[in-house]
C-alpha atoms as a PDB file:
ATOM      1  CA  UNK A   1      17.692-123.804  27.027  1.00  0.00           C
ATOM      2  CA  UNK A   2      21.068-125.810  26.771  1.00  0.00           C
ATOM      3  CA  UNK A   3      23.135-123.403  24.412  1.00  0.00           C
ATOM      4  CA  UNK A   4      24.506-121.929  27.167  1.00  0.00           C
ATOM      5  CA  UNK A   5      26.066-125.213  28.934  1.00  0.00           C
ATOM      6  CA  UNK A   6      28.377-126.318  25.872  1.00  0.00           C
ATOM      7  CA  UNK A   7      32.670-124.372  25.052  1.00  0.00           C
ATOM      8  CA  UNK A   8      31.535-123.841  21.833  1.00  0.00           C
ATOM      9  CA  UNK A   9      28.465-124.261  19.119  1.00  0.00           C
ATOM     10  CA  UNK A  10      29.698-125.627  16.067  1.00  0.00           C
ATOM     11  CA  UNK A  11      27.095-124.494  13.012  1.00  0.00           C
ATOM     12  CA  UNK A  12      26.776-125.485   9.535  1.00  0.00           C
ATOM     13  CA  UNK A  13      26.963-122.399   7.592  1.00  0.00           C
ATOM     14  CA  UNK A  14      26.617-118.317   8.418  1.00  0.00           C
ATOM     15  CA  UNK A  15      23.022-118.558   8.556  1.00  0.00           C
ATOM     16  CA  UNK A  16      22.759-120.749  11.381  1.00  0.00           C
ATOM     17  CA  UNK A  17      25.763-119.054  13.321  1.00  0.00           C
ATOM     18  CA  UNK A  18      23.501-115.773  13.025  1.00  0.00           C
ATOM     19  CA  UNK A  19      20.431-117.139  14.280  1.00  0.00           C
ATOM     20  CA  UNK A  20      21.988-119.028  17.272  1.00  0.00           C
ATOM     21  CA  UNK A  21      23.792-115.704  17.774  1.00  0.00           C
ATOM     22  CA  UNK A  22      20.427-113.575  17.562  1.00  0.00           C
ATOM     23  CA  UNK A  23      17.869-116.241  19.107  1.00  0.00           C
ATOM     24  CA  UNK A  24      19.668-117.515  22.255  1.00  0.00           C
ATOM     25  CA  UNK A  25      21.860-115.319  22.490  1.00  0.00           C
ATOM     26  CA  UNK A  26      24.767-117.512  22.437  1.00  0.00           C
ATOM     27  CA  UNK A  27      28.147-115.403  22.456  1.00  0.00           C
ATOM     28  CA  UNK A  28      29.667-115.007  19.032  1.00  0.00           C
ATOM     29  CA  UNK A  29      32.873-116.043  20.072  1.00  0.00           C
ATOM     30  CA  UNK A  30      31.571-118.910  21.093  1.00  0.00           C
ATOM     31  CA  UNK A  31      29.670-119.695  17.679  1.00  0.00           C
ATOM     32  CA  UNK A  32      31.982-121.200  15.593  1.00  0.00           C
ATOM     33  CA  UNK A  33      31.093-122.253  11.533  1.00  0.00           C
ATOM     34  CA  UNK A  34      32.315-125.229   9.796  1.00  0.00           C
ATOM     35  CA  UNK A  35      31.207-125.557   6.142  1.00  0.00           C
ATOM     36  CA  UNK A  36      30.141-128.826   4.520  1.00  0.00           C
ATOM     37  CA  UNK A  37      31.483-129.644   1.578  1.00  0.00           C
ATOM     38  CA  UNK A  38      33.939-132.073  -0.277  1.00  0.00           C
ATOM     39  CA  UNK A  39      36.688-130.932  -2.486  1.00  0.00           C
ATOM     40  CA  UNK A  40      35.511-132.542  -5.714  1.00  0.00           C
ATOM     41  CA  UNK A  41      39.412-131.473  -6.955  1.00  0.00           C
ATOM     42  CA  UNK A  42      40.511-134.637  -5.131  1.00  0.00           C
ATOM     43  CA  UNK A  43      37.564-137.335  -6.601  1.00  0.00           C
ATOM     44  CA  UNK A  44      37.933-136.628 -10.567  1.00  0.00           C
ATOM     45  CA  UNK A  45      35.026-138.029 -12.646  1.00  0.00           C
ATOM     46  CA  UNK A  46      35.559-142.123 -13.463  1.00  0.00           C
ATOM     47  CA  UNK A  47      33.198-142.458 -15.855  1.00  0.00           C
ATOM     48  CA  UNK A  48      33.047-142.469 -19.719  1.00  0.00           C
ATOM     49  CA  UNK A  49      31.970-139.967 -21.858  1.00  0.00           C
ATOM     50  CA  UNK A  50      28.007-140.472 -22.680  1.00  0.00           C
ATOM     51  CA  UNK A  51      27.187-142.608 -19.462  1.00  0.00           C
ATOM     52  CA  UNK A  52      24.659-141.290 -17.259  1.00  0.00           C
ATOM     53  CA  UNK A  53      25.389-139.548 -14.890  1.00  0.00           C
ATOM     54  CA  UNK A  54      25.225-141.028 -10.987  1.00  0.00           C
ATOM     55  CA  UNK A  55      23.492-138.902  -8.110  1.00  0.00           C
ATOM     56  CA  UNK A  56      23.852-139.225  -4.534  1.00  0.00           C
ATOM     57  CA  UNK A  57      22.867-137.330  -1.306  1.00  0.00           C
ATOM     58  CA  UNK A  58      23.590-137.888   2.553  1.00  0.00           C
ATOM     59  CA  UNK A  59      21.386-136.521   4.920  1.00  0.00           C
ATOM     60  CA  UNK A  60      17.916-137.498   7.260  1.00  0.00           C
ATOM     61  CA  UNK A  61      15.360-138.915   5.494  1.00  0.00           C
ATOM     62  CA  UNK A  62      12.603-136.225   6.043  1.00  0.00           C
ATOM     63  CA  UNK A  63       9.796-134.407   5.120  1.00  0.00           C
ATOM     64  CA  UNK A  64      11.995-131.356   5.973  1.00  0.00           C
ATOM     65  CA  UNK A  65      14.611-131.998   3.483  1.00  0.00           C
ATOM     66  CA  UNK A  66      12.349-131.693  -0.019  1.00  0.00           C
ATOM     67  CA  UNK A  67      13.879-135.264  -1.386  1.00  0.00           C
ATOM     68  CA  UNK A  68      10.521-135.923  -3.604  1.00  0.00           C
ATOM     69  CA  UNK A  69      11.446-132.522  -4.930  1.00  0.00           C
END
């Protein structure tokens, strides 16, 4: 009901530009997509060779998000 009020929508990857765009009809130009990422180029690896490697997410701690899996 409120993705008309906002300049612009600012989406998370293709996917949910497309369904804004499709499901509320939101005006493509005002659908905009800004990927997540980080450019592991910049953070080389500081560990030695053999140690385990370390694992880490960001995100909300929900069902939704499969963490268990």
């Amino acid at each position: 009901m409120t993705a008309g009020i906002p300049a612009a929508l600012i989406c998370n990857s293709e996917a949910v530009r497309r369904y804004v765009i499709d499901t509320y009809r939101v005006d493509p130009r005002r659908a905009v997509t800004v990927y997540q990422g980080v450019d592991i180029a910049r953070y080389p690896p500081r560990r030695a060779m053999g140690d385990p490697p370390v694992v880490g997410t960001v995100g909300r701690l929900s069902d939704q998000k499969g963490y268990p899996v």
